[in-house]
N, C-alpha and C. Protein backbone atom coordinates (compact mmCIF):
# COMPACT_ATOMS: atom_id res chain seq x y z
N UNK A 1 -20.82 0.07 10.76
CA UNK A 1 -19.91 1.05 10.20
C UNK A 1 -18.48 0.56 10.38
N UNK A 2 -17.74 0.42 9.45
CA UNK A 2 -16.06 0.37 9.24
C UNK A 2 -15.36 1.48 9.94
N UNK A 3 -14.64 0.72 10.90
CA UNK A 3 -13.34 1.45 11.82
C UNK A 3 -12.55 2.11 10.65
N UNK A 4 -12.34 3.65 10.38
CA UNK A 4 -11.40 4.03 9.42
C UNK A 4 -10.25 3.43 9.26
N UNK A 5 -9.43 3.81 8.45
CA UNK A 5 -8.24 3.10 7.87
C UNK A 5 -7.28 3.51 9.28
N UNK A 6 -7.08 4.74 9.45
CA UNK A 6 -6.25 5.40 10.29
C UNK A 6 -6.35 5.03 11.83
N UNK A 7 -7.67 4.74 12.26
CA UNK A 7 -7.86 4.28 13.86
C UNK A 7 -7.23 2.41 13.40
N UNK A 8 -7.50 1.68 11.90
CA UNK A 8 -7.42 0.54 12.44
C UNK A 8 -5.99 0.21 12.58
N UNK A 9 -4.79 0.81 11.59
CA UNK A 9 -3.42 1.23 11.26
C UNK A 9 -2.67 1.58 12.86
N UNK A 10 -3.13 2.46 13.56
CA UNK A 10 -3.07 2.99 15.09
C UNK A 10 -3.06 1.78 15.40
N UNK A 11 -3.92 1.19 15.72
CA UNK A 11 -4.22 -0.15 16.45
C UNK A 11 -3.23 -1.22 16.24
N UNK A 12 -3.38 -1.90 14.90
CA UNK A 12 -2.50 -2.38 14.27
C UNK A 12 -0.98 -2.08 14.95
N UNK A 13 -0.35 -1.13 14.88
CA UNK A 13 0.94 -0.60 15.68
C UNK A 13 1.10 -0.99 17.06
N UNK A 14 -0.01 -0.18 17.79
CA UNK A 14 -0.19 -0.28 19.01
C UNK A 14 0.29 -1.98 19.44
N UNK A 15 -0.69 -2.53 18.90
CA UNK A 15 -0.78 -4.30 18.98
C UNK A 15 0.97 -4.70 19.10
N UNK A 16 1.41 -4.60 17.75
CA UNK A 16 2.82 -4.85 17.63
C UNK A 16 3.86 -4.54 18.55
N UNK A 17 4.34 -3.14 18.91
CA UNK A 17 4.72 -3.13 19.94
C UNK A 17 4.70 -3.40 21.54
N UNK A 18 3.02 -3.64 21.19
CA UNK A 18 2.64 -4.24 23.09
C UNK A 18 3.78 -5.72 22.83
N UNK A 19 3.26 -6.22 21.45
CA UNK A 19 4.21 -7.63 21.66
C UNK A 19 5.90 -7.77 21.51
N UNK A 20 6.40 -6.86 21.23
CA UNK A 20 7.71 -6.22 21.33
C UNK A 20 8.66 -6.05 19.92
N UNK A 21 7.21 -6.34 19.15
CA UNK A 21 7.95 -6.34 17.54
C UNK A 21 7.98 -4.48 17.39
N UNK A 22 8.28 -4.51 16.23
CA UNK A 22 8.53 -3.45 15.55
C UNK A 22 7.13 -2.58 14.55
N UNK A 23 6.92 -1.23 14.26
CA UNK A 23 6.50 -1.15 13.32
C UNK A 23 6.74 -0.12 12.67
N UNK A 24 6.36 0.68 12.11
CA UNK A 24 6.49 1.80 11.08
C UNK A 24 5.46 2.12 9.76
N UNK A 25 4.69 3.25 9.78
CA UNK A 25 4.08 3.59 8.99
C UNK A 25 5.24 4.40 7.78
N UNK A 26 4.91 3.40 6.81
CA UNK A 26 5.89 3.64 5.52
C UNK A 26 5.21 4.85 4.68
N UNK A 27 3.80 4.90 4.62
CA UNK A 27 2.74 5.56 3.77
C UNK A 27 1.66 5.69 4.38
N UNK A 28 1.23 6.88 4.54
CA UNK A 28 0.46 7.36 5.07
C UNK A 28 -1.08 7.65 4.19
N UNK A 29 -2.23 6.77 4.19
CA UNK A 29 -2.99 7.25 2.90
C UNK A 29 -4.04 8.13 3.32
N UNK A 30 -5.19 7.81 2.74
CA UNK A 30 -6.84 8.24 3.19
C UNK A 30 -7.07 8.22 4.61
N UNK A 31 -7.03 8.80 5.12
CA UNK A 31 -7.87 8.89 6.68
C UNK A 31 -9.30 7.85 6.99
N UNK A 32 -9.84 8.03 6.20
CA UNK A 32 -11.37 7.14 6.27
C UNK A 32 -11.16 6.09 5.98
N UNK A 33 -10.62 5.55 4.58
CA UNK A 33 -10.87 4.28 3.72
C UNK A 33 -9.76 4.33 2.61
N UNK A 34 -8.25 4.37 3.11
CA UNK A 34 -7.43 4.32 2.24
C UNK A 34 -7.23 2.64 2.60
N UNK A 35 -6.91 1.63 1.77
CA UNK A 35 -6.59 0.35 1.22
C UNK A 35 -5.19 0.29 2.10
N UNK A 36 -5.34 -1.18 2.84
CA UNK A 36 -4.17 -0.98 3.99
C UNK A 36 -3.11 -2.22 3.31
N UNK A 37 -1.82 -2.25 3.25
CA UNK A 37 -1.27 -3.03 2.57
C UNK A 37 -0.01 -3.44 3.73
N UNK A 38 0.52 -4.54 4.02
CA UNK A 38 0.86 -4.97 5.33
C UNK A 38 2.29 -5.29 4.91
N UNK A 39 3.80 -4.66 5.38
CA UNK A 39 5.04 -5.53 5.08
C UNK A 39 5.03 -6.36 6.19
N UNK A 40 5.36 -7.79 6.21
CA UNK A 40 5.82 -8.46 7.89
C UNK A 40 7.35 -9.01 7.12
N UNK A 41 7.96 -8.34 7.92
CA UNK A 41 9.58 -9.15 8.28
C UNK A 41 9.74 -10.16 9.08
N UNK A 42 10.32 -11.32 8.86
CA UNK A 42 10.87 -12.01 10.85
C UNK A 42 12.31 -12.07 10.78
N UNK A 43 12.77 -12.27 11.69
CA UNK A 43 13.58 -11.87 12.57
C UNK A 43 14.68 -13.08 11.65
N UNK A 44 14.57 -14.24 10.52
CA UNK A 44 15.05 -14.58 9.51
C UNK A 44 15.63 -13.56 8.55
N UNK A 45 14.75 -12.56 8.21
CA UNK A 45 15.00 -11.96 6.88
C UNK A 45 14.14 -12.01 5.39
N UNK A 46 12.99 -13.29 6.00
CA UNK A 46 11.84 -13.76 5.08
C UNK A 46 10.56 -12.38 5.24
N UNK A 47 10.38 -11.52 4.26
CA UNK A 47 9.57 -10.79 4.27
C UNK A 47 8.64 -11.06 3.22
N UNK A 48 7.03 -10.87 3.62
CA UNK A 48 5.58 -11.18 2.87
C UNK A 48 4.65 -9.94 3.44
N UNK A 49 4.16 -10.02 1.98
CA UNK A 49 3.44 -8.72 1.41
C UNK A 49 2.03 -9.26 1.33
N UNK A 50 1.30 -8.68 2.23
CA UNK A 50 -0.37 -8.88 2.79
C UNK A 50 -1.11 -7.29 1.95
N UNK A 51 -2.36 -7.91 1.51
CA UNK A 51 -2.99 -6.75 1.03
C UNK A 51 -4.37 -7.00 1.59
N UNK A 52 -5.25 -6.29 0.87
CA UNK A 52 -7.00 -6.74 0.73
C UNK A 52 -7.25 -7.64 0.31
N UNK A 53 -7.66 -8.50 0.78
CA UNK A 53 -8.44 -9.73 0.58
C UNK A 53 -9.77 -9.45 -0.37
N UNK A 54 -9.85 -10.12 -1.62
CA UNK A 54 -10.89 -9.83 -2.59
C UNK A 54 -12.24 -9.72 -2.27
N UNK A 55 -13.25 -9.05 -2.59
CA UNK A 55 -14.65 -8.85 -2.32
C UNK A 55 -15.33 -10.36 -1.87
N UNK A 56 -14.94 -10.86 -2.46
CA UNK A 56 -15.59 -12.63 -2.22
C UNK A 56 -15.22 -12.93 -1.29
N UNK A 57 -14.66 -12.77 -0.22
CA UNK A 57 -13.34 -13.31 0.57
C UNK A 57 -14.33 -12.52 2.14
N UNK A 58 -15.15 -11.76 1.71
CA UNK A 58 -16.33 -10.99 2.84
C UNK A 58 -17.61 -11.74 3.02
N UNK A 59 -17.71 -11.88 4.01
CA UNK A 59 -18.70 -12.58 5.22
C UNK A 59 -19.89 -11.71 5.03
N UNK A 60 -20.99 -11.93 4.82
CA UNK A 60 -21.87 -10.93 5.19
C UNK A 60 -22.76 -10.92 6.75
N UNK A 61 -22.20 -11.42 7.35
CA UNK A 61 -22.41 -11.62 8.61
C UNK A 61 -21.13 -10.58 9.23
N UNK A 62 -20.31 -10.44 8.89
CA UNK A 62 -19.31 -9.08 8.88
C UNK A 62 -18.47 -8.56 7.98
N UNK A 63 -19.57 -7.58 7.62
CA UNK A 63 -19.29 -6.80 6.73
C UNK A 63 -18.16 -5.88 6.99
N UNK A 64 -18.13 -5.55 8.10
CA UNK A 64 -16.98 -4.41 8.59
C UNK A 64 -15.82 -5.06 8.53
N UNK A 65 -15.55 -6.49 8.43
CA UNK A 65 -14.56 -6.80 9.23
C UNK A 65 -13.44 -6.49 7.90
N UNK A 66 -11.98 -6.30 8.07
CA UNK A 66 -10.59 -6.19 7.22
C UNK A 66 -10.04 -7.07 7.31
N UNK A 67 -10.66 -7.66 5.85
CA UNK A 67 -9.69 -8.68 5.48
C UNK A 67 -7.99 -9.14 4.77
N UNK A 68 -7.18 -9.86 4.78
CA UNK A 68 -6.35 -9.31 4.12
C UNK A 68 -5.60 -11.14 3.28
N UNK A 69 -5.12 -10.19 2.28
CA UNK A 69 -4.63 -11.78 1.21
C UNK A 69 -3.12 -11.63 1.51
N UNK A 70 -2.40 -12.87 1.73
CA UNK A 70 -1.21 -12.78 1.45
C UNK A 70 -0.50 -12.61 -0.59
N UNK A 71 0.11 -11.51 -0.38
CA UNK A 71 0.51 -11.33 -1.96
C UNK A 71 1.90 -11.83 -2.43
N UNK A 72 2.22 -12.54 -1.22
CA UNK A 72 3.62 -13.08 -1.85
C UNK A 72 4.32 -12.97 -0.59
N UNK A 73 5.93 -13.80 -0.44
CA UNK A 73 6.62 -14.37 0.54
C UNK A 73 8.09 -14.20 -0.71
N UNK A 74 9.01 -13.59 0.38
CA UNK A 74 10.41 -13.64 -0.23
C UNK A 74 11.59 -13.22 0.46
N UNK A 75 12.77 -13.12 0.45
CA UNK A 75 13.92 -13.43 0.97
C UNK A 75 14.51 -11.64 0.48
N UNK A 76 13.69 -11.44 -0.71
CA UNK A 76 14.12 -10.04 -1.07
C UNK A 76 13.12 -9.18 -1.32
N UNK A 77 12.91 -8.15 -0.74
CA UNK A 77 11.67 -7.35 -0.70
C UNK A 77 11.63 -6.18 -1.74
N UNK A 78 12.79 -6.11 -2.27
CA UNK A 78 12.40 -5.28 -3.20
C UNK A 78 11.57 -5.66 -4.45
N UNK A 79 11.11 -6.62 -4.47
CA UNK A 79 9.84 -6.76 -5.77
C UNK A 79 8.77 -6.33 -5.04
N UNK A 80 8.45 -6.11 -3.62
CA UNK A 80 7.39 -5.86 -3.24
C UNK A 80 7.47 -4.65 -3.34
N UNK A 81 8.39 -4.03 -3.03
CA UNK A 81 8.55 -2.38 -3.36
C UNK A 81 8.07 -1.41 -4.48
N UNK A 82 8.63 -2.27 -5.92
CA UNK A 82 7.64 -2.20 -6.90
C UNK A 82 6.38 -2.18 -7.01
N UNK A 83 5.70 -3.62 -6.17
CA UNK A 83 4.51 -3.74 -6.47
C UNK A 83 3.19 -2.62 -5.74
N UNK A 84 4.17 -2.06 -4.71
CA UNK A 84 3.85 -1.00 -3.76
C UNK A 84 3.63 0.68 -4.42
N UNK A 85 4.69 0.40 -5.49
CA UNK A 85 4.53 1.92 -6.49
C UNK A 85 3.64 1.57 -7.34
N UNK A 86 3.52 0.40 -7.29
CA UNK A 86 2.00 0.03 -8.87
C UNK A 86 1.10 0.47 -8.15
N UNK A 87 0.33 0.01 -6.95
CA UNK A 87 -0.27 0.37 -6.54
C UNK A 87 -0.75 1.47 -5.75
N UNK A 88 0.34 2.54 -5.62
CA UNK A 88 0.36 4.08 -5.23
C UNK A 88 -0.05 4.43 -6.43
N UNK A 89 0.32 3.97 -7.60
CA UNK A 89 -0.12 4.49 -8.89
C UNK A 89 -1.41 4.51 -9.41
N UNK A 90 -2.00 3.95 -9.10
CA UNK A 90 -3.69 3.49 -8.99
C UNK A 90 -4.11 4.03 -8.47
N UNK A 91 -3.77 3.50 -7.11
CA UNK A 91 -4.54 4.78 -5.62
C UNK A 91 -3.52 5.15 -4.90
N UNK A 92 -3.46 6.18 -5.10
CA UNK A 92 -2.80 7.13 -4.27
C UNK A 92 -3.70 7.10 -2.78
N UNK A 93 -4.02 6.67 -2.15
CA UNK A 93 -4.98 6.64 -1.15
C UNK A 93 -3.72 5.64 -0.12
N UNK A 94 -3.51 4.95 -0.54
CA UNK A 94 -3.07 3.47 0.15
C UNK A 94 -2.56 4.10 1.46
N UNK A 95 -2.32 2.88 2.32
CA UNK A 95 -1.17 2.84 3.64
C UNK A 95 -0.72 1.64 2.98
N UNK A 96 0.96 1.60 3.79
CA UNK A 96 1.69 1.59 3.86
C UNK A 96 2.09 1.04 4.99
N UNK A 97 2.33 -0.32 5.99
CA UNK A 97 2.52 -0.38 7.21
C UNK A 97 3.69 -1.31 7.26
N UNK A 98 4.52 -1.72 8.08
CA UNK A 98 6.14 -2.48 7.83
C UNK A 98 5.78 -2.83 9.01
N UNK A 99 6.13 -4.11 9.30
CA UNK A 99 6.22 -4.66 10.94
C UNK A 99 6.94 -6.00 10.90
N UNK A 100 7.56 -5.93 11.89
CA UNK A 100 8.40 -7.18 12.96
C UNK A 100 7.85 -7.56 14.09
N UNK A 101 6.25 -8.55 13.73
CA UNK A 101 5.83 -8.96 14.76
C UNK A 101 5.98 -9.13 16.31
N UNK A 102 7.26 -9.22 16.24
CA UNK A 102 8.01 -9.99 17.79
C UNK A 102 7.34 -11.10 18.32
N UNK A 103 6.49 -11.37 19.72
CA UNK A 103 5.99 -13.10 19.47
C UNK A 103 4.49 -13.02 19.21
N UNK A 104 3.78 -11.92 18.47
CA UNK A 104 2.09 -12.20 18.10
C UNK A 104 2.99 -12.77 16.20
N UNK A 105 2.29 -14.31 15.86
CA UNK A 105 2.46 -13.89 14.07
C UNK A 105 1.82 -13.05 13.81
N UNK A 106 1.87 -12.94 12.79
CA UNK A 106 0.95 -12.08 11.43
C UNK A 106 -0.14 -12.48 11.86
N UNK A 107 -0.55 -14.31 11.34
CA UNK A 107 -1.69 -14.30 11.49
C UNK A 107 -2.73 -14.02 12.45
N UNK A 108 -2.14 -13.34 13.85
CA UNK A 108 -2.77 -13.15 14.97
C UNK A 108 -3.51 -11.34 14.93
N UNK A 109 -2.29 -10.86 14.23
CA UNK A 109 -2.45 -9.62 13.69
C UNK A 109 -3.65 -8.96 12.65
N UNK A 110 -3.61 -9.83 11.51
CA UNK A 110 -4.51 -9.52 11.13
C UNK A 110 -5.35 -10.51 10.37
N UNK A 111 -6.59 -10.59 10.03
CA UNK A 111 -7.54 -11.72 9.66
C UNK A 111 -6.98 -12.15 8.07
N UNK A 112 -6.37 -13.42 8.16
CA UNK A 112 -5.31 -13.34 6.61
C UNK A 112 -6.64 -14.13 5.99
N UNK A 113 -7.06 -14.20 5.23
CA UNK A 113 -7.91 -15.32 4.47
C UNK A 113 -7.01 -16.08 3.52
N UNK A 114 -7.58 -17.49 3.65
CA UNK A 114 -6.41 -18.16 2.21
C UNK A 114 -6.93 -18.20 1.07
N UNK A 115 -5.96 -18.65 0.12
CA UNK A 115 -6.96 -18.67 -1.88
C UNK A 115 -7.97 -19.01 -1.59
């Protein structure tokens, strides 16, 4: 059984600040199984936009596990902002999560898969 969206989001936070970064729930979605969509800032100003990692991109040896795709890397985040209302527009379900790692990366954070 899949850890809901909301206990894994908790966690997710929790994690971040044990490491002294930052976080903030931007959007709050589905409780059970709202689609978790990841901002990471660093401490540059370079912010990348992590989503769900595509159905293919799942292990069936773990099925539960949350995967996530990087959706892009940029210097200005407001195109991600957009791409954030496209996809509220679809599903209204989503989260929403913003973080400043501090010293865990991203990739420690959450399971990134590549193309």
């Amino acid at each position: 059984m899949r850890v809901t969206a909301d206990l894994w989001v908790s966690a997710l936070v929790r994690r971040v600040f044990g490491a002294g970064g930052f976080a903030a729930i931007v959007k709050r979605g589905a409780t059970e199984a709202g689609a978790v969509f990841v901002l990471s800032r660093d401490r540059m100003g370079e912010v990348a936009l992590y989503g769900p990692a595509p159905q293919t991109s799942y292990d069936s040896a773990k099925p539960d596990e949350r995967f996530f795709a990087m959706l892009g890397a940029s210097d200005d985040g407001s195109a991600f902002d957009a791409r954030l209302e496209r996809e509220k527009k679809f599903d209204p379900d989503i989260w929403v999560v913003e973080i400043e790692g501090g010293t865990i990366p991203v990739e420690e954070l959450l399971s990134v898969k590549a193309d």
